[in-house]
PDB file of N, CA and C in Angstrom:
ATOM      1  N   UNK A   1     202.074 113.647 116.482  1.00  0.00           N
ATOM      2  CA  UNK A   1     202.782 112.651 117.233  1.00  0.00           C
ATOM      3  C   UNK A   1     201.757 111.762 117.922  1.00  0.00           C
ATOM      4  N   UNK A   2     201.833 110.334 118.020  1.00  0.00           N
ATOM      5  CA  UNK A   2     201.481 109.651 118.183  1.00  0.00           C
ATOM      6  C   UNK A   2     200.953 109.576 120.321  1.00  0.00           C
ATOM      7  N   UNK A   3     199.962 109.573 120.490  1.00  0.00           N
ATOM      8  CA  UNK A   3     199.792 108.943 122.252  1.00  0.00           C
ATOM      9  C   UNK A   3     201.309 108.565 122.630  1.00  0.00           C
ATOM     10  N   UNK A   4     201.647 109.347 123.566  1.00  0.00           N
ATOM     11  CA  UNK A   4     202.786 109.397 124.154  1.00  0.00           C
ATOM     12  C   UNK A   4     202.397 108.575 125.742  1.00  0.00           C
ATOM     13  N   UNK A   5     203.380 107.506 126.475  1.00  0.00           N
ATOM     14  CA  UNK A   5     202.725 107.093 127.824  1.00  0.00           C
ATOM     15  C   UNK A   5     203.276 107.925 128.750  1.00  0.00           C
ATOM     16  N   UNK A   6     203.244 107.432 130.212  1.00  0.00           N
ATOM     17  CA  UNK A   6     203.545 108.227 131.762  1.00  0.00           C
ATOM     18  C   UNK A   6     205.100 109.187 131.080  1.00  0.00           C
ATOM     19  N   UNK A   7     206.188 108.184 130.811  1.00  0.00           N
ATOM     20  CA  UNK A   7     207.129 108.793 130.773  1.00  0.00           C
ATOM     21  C   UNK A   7     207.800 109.622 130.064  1.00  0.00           C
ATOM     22  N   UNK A   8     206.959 109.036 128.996  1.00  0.00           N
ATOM     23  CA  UNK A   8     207.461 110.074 127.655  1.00  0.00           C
ATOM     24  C   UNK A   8     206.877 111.368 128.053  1.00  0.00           C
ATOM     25  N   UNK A   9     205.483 111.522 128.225  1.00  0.00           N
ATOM     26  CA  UNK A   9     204.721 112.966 128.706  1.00  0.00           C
ATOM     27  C   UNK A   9     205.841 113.454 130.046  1.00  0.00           C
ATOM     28  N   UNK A  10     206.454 112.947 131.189  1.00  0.00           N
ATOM     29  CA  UNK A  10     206.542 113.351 132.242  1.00  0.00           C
ATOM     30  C   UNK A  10     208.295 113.923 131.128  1.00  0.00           C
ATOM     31  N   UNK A  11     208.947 113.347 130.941  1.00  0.00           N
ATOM     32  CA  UNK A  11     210.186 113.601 130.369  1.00  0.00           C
ATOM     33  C   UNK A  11     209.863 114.974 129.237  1.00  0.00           C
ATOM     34  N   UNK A  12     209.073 115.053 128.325  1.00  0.00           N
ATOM     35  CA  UNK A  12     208.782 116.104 127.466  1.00  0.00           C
ATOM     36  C   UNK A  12     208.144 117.188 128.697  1.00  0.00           C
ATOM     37  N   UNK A  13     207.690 116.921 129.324  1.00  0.00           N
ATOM     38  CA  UNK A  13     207.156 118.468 130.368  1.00  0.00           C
ATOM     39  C   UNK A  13     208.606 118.793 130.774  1.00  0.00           C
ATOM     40  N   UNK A  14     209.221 117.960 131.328  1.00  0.00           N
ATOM     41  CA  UNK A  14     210.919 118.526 132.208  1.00  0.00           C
ATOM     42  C   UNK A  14     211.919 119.259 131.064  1.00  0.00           C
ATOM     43  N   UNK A  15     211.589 118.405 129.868  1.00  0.00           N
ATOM     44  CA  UNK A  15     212.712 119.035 128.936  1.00  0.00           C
ATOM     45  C   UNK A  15     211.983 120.412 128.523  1.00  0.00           C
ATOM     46  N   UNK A  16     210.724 120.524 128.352  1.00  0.00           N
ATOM     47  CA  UNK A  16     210.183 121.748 127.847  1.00  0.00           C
ATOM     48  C   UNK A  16     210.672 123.211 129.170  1.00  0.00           C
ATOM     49  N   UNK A  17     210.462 122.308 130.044  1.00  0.00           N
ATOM     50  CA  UNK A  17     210.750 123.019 131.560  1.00  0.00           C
ATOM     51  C   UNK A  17     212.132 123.973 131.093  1.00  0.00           C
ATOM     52  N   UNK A  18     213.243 122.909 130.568  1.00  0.00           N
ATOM     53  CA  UNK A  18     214.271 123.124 130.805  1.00  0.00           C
ATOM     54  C   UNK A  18     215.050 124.319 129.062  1.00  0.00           C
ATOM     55  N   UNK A  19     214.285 123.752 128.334  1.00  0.00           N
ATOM     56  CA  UNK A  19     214.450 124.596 127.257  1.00  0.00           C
ATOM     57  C   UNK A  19     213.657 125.403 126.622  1.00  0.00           C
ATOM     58  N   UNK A  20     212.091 125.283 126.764  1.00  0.00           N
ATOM     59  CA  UNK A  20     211.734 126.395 125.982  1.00  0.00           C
ATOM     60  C   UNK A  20     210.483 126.940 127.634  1.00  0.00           C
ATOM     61  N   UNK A  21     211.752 127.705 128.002  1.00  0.00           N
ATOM     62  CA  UNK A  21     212.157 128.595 129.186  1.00  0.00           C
ATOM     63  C   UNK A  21     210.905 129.747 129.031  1.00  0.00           C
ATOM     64  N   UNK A  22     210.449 130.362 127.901  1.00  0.00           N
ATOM     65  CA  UNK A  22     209.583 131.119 127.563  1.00  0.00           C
ATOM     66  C   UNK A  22     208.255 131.492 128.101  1.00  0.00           C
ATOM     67  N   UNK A  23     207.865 129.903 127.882  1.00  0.00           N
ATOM     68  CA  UNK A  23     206.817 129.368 127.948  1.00  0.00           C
ATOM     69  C   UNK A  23     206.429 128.459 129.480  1.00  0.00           C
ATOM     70  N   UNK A  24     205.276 128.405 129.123  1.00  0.00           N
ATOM     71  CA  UNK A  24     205.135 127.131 130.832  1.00  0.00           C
ATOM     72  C   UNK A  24     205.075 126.045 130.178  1.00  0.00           C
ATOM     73  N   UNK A  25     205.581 124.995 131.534  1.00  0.00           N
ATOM     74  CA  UNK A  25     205.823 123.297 130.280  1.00  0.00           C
ATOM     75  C   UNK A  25     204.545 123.017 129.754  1.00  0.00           C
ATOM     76  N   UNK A  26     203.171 123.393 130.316  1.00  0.00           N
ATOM     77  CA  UNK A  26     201.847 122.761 130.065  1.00  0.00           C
ATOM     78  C   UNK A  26     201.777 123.207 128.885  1.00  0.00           C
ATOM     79  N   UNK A  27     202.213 124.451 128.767  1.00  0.00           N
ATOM     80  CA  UNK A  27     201.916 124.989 127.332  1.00  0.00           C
ATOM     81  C   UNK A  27     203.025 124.651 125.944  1.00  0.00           C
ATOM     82  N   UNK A  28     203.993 124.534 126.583  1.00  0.00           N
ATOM     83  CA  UNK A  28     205.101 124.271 125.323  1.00  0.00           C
ATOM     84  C   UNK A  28     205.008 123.070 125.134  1.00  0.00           C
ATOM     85  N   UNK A  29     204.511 121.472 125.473  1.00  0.00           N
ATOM     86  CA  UNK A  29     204.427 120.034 125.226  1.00  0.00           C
ATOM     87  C   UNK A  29     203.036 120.095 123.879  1.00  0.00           C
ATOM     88  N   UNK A  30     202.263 121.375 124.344  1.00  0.00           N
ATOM     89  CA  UNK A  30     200.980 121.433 123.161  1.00  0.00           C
ATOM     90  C   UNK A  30     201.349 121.568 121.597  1.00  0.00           C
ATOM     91  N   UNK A  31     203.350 121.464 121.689  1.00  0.00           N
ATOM     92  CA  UNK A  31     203.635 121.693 120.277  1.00  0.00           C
ATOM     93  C   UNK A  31     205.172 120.624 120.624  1.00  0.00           C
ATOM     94  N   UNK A  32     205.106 119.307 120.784  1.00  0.00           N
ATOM     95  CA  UNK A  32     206.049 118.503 121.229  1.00  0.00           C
ATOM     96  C   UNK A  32     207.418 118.620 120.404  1.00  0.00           C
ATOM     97  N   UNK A  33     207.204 118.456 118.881  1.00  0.00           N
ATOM     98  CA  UNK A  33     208.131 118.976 118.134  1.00  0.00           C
ATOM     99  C   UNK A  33     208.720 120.083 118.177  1.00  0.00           C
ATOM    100  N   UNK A  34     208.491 121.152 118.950  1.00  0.00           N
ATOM    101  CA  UNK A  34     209.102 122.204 118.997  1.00  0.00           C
ATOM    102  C   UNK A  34     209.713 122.394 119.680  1.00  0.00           C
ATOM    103  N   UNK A  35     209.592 121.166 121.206  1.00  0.00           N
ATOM    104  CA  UNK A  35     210.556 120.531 121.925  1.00  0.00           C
ATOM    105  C   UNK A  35     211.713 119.933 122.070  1.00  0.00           C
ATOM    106  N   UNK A  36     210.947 118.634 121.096  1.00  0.00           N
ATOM    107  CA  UNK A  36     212.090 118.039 120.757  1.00  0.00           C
ATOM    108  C   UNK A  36     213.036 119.024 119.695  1.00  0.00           C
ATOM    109  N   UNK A  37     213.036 119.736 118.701  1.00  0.00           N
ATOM    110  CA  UNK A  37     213.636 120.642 117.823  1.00  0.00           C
ATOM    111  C   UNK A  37     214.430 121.395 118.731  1.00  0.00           C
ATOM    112  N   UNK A  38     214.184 122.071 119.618  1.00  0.00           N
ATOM    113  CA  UNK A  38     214.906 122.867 120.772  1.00  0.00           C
ATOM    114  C   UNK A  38     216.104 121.986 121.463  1.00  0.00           C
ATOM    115  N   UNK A  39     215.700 120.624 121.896  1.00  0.00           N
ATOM    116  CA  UNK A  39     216.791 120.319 122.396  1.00  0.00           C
ATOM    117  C   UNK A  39     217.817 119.578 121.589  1.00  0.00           C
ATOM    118  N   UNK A  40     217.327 119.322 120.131  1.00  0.00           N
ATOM    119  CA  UNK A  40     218.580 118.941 118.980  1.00  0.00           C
ATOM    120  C   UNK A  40     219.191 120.001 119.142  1.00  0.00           C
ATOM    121  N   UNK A  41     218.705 121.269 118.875  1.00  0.00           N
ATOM    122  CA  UNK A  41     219.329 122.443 119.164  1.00  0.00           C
ATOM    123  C   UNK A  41     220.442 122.457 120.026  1.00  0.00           C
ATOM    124  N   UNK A  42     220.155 122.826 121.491  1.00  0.00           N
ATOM    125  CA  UNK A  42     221.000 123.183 122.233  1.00  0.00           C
ATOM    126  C   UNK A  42     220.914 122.063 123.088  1.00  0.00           C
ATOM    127  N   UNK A  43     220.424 121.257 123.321  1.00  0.00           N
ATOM    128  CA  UNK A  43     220.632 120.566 124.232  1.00  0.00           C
ATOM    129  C   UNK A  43     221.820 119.684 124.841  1.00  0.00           C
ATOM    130  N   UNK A  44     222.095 119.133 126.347  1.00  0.00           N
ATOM    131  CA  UNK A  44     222.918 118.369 126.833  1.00  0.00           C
ATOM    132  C   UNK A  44     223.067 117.127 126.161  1.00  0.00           C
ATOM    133  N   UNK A  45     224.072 116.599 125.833  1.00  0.00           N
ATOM    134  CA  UNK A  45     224.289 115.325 125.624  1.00  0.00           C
ATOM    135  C   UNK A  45     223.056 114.361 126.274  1.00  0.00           C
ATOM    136  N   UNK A  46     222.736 114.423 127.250  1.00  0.00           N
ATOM    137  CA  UNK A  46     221.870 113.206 128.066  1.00  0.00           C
ATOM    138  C   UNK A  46     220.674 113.860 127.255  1.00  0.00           C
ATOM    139  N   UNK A  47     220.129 115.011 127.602  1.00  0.00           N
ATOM    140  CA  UNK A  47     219.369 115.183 126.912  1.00  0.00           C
ATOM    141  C   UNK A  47     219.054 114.525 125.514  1.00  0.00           C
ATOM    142  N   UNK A  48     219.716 114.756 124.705  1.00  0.00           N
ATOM    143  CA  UNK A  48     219.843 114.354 123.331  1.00  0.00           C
ATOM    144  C   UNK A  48     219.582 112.779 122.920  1.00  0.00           C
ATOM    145  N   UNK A  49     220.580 112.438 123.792  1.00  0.00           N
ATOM    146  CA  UNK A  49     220.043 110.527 123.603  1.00  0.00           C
ATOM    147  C   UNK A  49     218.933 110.595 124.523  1.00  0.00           C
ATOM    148  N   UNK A  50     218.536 111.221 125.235  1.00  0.00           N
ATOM    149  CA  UNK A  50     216.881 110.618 125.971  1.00  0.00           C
ATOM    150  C   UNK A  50     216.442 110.880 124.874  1.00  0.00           C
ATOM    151  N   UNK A  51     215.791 111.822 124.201  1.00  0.00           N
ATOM    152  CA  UNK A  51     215.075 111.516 123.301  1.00  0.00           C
ATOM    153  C   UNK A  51     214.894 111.006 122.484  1.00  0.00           C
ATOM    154  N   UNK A  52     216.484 110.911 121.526  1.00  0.00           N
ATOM    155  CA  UNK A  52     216.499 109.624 121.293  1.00  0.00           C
ATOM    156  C   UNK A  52     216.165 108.511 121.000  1.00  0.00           C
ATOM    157  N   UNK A  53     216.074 107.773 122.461  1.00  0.00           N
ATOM    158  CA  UNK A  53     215.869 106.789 122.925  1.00  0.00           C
ATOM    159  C   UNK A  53     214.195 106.711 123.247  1.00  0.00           C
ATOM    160  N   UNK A  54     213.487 107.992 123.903  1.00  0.00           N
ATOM    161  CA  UNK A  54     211.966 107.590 124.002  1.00  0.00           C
ATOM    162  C   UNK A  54     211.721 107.786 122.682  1.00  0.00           C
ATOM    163  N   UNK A  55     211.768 108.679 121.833  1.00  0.00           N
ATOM    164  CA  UNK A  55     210.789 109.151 120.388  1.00  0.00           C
ATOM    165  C   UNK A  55     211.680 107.853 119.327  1.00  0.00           C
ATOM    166  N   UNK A  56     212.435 108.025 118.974  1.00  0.00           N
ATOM    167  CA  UNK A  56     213.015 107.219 118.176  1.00  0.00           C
ATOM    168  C   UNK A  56     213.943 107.794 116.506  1.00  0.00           C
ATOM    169  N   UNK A  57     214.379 108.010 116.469  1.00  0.00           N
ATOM    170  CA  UNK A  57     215.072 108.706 114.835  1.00  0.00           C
ATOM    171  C   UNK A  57     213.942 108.888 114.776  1.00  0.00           C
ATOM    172  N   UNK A  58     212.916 107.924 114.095  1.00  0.00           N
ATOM    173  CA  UNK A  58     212.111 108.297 112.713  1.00  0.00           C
ATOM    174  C   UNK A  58     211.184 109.872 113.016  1.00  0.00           C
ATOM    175  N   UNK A  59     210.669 109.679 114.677  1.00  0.00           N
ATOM    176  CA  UNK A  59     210.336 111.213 114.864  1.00  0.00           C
ATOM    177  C   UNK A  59     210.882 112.601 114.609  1.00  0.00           C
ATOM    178  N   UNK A  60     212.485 112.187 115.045  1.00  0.00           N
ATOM    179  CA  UNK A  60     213.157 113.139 114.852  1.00  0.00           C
ATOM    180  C   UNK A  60     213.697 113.186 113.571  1.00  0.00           C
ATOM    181  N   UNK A  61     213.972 112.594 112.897  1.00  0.00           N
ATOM    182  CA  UNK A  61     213.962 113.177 111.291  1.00  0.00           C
ATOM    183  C   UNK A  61     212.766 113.547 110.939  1.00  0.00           C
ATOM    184  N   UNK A  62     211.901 113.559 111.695  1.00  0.00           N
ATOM    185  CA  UNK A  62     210.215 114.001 111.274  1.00  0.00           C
ATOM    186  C   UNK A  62     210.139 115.786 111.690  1.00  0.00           C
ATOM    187  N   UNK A  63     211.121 115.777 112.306  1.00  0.00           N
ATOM    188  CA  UNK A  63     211.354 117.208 113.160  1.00  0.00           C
ATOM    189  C   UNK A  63     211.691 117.965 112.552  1.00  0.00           C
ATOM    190  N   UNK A  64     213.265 117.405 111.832  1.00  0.00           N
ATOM    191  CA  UNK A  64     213.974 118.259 110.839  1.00  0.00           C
ATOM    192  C   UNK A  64     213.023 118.285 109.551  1.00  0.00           C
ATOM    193  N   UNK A  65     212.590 117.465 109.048  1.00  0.00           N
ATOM    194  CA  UNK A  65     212.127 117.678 107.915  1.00  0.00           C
ATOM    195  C   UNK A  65     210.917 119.093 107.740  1.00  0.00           C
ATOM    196  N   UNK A  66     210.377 118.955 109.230  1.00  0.00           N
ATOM    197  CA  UNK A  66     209.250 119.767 109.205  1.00  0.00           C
ATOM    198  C   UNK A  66     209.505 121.437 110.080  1.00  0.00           C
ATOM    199  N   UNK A  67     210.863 121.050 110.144  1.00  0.00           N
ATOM    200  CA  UNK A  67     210.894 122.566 110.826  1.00  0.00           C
ATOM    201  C   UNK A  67     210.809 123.468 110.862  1.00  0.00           C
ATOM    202  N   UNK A  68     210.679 124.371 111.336  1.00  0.00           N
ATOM    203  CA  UNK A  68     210.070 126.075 110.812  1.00  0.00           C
ATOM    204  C   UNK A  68     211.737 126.810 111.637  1.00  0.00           C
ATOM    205  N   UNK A  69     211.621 127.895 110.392  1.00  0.00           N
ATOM    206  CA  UNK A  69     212.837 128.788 110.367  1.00  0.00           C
ATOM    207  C   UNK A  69     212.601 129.345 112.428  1.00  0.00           C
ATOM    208  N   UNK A  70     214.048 129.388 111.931  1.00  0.00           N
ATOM    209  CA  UNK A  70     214.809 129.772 113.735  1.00  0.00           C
ATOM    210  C   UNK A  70     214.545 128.345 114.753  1.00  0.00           C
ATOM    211  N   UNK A  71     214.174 127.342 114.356  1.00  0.00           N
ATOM    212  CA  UNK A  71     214.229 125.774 115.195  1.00  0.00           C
ATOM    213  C   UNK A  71     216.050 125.300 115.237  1.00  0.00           C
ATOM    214  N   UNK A  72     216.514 126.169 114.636  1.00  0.00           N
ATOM    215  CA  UNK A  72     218.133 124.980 114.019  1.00  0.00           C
ATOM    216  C   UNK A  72     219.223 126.075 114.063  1.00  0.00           C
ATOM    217  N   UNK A  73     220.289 125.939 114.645  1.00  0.00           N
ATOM    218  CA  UNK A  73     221.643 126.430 114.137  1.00  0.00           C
ATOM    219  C   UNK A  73     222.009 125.493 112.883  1.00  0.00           C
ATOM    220  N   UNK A  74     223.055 126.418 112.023  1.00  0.00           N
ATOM    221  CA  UNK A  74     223.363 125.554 111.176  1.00  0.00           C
ATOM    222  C   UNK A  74     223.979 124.403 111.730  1.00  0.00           C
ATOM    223  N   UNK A  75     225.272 124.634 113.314  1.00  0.00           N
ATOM    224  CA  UNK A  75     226.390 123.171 113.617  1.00  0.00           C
ATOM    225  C   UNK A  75     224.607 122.072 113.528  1.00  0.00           C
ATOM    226  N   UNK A  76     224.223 122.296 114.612  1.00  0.00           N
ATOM    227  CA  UNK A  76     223.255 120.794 115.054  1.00  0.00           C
ATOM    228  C   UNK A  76     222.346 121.173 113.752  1.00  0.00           C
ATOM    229  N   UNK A  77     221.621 121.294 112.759  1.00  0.00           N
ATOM    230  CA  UNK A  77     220.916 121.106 111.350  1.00  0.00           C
ATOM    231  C   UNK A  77     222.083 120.063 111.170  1.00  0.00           C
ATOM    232  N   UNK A  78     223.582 120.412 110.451  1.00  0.00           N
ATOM    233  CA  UNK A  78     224.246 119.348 109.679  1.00  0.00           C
ATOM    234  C   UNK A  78     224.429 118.092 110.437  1.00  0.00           C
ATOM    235  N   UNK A  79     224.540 118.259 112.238  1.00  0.00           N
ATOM    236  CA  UNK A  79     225.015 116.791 112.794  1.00  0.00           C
ATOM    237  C   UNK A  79     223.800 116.045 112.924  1.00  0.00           C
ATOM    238  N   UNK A  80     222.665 116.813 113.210  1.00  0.00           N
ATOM    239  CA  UNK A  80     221.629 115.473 113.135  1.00  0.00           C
ATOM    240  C   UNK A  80     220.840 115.359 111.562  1.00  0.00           C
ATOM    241  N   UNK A  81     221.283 115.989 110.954  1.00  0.00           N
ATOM    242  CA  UNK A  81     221.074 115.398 109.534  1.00  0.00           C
ATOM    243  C   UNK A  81     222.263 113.789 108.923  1.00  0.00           C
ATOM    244  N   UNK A  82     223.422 114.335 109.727  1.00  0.00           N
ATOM    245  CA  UNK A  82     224.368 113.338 109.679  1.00  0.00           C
ATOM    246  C   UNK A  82     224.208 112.129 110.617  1.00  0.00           C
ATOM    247  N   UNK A  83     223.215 112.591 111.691  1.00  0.00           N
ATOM    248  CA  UNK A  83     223.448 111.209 112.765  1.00  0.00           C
ATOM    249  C   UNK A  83     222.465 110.262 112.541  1.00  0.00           C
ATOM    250  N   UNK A  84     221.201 111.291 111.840  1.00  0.00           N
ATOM    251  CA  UNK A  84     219.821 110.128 111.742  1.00  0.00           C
ATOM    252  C   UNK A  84     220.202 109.785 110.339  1.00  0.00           C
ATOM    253  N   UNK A  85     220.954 109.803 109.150  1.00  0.00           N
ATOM    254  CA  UNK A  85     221.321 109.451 108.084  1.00  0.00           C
ATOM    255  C   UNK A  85     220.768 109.779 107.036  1.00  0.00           C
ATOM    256  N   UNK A  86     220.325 111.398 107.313  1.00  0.00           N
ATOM    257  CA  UNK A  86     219.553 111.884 106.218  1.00  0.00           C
ATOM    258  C   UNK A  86     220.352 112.209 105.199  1.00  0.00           C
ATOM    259  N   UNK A  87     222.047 112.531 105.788  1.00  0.00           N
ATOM    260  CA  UNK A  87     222.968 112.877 104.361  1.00  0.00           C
ATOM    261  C   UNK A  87     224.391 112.087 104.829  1.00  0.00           C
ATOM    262  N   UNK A  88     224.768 111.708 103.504  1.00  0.00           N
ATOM    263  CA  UNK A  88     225.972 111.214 103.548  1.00  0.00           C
ATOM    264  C   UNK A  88     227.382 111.960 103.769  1.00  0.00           C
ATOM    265  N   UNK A  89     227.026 113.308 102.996  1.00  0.00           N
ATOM    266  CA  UNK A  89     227.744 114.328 102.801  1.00  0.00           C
ATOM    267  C   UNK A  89     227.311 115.734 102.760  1.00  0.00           C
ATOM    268  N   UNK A  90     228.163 116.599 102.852  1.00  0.00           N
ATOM    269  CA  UNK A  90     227.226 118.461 102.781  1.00  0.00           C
ATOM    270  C   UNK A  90     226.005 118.882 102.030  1.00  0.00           C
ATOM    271  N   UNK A  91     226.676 117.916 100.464  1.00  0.00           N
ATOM    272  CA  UNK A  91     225.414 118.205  99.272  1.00  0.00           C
ATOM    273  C   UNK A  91     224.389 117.593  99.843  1.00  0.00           C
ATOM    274  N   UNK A  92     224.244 116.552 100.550  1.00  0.00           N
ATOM    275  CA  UNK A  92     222.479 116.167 101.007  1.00  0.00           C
ATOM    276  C   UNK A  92     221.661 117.064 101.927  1.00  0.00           C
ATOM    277  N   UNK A  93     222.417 117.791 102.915  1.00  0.00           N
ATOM    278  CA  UNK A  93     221.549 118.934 103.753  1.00  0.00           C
ATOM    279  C   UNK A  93     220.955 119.779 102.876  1.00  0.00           C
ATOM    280  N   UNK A  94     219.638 119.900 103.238  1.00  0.00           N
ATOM    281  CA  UNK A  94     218.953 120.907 102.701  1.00  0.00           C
ATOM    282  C   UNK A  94     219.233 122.331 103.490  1.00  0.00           C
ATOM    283  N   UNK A  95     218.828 123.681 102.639  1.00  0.00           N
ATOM    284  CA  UNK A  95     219.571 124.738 103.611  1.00  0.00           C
ATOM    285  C   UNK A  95     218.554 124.745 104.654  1.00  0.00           C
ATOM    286  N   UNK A  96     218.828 125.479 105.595  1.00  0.00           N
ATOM    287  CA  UNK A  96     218.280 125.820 107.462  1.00  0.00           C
ATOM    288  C   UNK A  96     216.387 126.419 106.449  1.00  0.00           C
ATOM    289  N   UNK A  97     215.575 126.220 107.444  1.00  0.00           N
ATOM    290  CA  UNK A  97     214.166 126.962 107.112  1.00  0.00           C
ATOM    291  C   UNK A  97     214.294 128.315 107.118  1.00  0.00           C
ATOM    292  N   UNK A  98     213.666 129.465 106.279  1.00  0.00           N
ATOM    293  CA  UNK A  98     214.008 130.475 106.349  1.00  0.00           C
ATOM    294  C   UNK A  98     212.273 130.761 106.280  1.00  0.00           C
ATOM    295  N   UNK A  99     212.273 132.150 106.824  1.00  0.00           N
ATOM    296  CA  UNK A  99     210.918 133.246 107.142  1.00  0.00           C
ATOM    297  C   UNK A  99     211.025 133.380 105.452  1.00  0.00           C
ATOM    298  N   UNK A 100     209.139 133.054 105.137  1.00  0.00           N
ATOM    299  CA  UNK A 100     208.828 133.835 103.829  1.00  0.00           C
ATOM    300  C   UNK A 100     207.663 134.993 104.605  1.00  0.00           C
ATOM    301  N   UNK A 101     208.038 135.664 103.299  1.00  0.00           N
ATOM    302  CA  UNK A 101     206.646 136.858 103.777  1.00  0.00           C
ATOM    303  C   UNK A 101     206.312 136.931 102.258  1.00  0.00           C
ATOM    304  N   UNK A 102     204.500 136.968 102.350  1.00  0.00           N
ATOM    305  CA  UNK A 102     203.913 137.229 100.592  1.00  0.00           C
ATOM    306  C   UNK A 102     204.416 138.509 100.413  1.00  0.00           C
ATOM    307  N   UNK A 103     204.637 138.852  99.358  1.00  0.00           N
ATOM    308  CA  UNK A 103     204.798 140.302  99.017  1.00  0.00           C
ATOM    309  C   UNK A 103     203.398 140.366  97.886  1.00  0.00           C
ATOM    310  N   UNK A 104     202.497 141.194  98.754  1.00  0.00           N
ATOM    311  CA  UNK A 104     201.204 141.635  97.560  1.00  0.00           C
ATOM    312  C   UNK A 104     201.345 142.967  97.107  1.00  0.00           C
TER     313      UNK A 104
END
Protein backbone atom coordinates (compact mmCIF):
# COMPACT_ATOMS: atom_id res chain seq x y z
CA UNK A 1 0.00 0.00 0.00
CA UNK A 2 0.95 3.09 -1.08
CA UNK A 3 2.32 6.29 1.72
CA UNK A 4 -0.73 6.75 3.53
CA UNK A 5 -1.11 10.79 5.05
CA UNK A 6 -2.05 12.18 8.88
CA UNK A 7 -5.50 10.73 8.46
CA UNK A 8 -5.52 7.80 6.76
CA UNK A 9 -2.59 6.46 9.33
CA UNK A 10 -4.58 8.09 12.39
CA UNK A 11 -8.07 6.35 11.08
CA UNK A 12 -6.26 2.78 10.28
CA UNK A 13 -4.60 2.85 14.01
CA UNK A 14 -8.44 3.49 15.54
CA UNK A 15 -9.98 0.92 13.26
CA UNK A 16 -7.15 -1.60 14.02
CA UNK A 17 -7.82 -0.43 17.75
CA UNK A 18 -11.26 -1.36 17.24
CA UNK A 19 -11.08 -4.68 15.32
CA UNK A 20 -8.14 -6.57 15.37
CA UNK A 21 -8.55 -6.42 19.25
CA UNK A 22 -5.65 -9.10 19.47
CA UNK A 23 -3.09 -7.18 18.69
CA UNK A 24 -1.81 -3.49 19.61
CA UNK A 25 -2.82 -0.87 16.86
CA UNK A 26 1.10 -0.13 16.32
CA UNK A 27 1.40 -3.55 15.50
CA UNK A 28 -1.71 -4.55 13.50
CA UNK A 29 -1.43 -1.19 10.85
CA UNK A 30 2.25 -3.16 10.02
CA UNK A 31 -0.18 -5.40 7.91
CA UNK A 32 -2.94 -2.57 6.75
CA UNK A 33 -4.78 -5.05 4.60
CA UNK A 34 -5.49 -7.18 7.25
CA UNK A 35 -7.27 -4.26 8.58
CA UNK A 36 -8.96 -3.16 6.15
CA UNK A 37 -10.07 -7.16 5.41
CA UNK A 38 -11.31 -7.28 9.11
CA UNK A 39 -13.52 -4.50 8.88
CA UNK A 40 -15.22 -5.67 5.34
CA UNK A 41 -15.64 -8.41 7.62
CA UNK A 42 -17.42 -7.32 10.52
CA UNK A 43 -17.42 -4.01 10.52
CA UNK A 44 -20.06 -0.96 11.28
CA UNK A 45 -21.63 0.56 8.48
CA UNK A 46 -19.57 3.98 9.11
CA UNK A 47 -16.83 2.00 9.38
CA UNK A 48 -17.16 0.44 6.03
CA UNK A 49 -17.74 3.60 3.93
CA UNK A 50 -14.73 5.31 5.84
CA UNK A 51 -12.69 3.19 4.24
CA UNK A 52 -14.16 3.31 1.51
CA UNK A 53 -13.90 6.61 1.08
CA UNK A 54 -10.01 7.06 2.39
CA UNK A 55 -8.48 3.78 0.45
CA UNK A 56 -10.73 3.72 -2.46
CA UNK A 57 -12.44 0.30 -4.19
CA UNK A 58 -9.40 -0.33 -6.15
CA UNK A 59 -7.50 -1.13 -2.69
CA UNK A 60 -10.12 -2.98 -1.51
CA UNK A 61 -10.70 -5.24 -4.31
CA UNK A 62 -6.90 -5.49 -3.86
CA UNK A 63 -7.84 -7.01 -0.40
CA UNK A 64 -10.21 -9.53 -1.59
CA UNK A 65 -8.25 -10.63 -4.28
CA UNK A 66 -5.27 -11.18 -2.01
CA UNK A 67 -6.74 -12.60 0.99
CA UNK A 68 -5.60 -15.28 3.10
CA UNK A 69 -8.07 -18.00 4.41
CA UNK A 70 -10.14 -16.97 7.71
CA UNK A 71 -10.02 -12.86 6.44
CA UNK A 72 -13.91 -13.38 5.05
CA UNK A 73 -17.26 -14.85 6.06
CA UNK A 74 -18.88 -16.13 3.19
CA UNK A 75 -22.26 -13.11 3.71
CA UNK A 76 -19.45 -10.02 3.38
CA UNK A 77 -16.87 -12.24 0.61
CA UNK A 78 -20.24 -12.23 -1.76
CA UNK A 79 -21.44 -8.42 -0.83
CA UNK A 80 -18.22 -6.80 -1.38
CA UNK A 81 -17.45 -8.85 -4.30
CA UNK A 82 -20.93 -7.50 -5.40
CA UNK A 83 -20.40 -3.86 -4.25
CA UNK A 84 -16.84 -3.22 -5.75
CA UNK A 85 -18.17 -5.06 -9.05
CA UNK A 86 -16.07 -7.91 -9.08
CA UNK A 87 -19.26 -10.19 -9.92
CA UNK A 88 -22.35 -9.70 -11.55
CA UNK A 89 -23.77 -12.81 -10.24
CA UNK A 90 -22.87 -16.03 -7.76
CA UNK A 91 -20.88 -17.74 -10.72
CA UNK A 92 -18.26 -14.76 -10.60
CA UNK A 93 -17.24 -15.18 -6.74
CA UNK A 94 -14.42 -17.09 -6.41
CA UNK A 95 -14.73 -19.63 -3.35
CA UNK A 96 -13.58 -18.02 0.35
CA UNK A 97 -9.36 -18.67 0.73
CA UNK A 98 -8.83 -21.89 2.25
CA UNK A 99 -5.54 -23.26 4.54
CA UNK A 100 -3.21 -25.49 2.24
CA UNK A 101 -0.76 -27.66 4.01
CA UNK A 102 2.19 -29.57 1.68
CA UNK A 103 1.69 -33.05 2.30
CA UNK A 104 5.47 -34.58 1.92
Amino acid sequence: MDKMDDRTNSELERLAGKYIWWKAPAEAVKTPERVLAQVMDIGVWQDMFLIRDLFGEEILRAVLRNAEAGWFRGRSWHYWHYVLGLAKDSSDIPPLPTRRFDAR
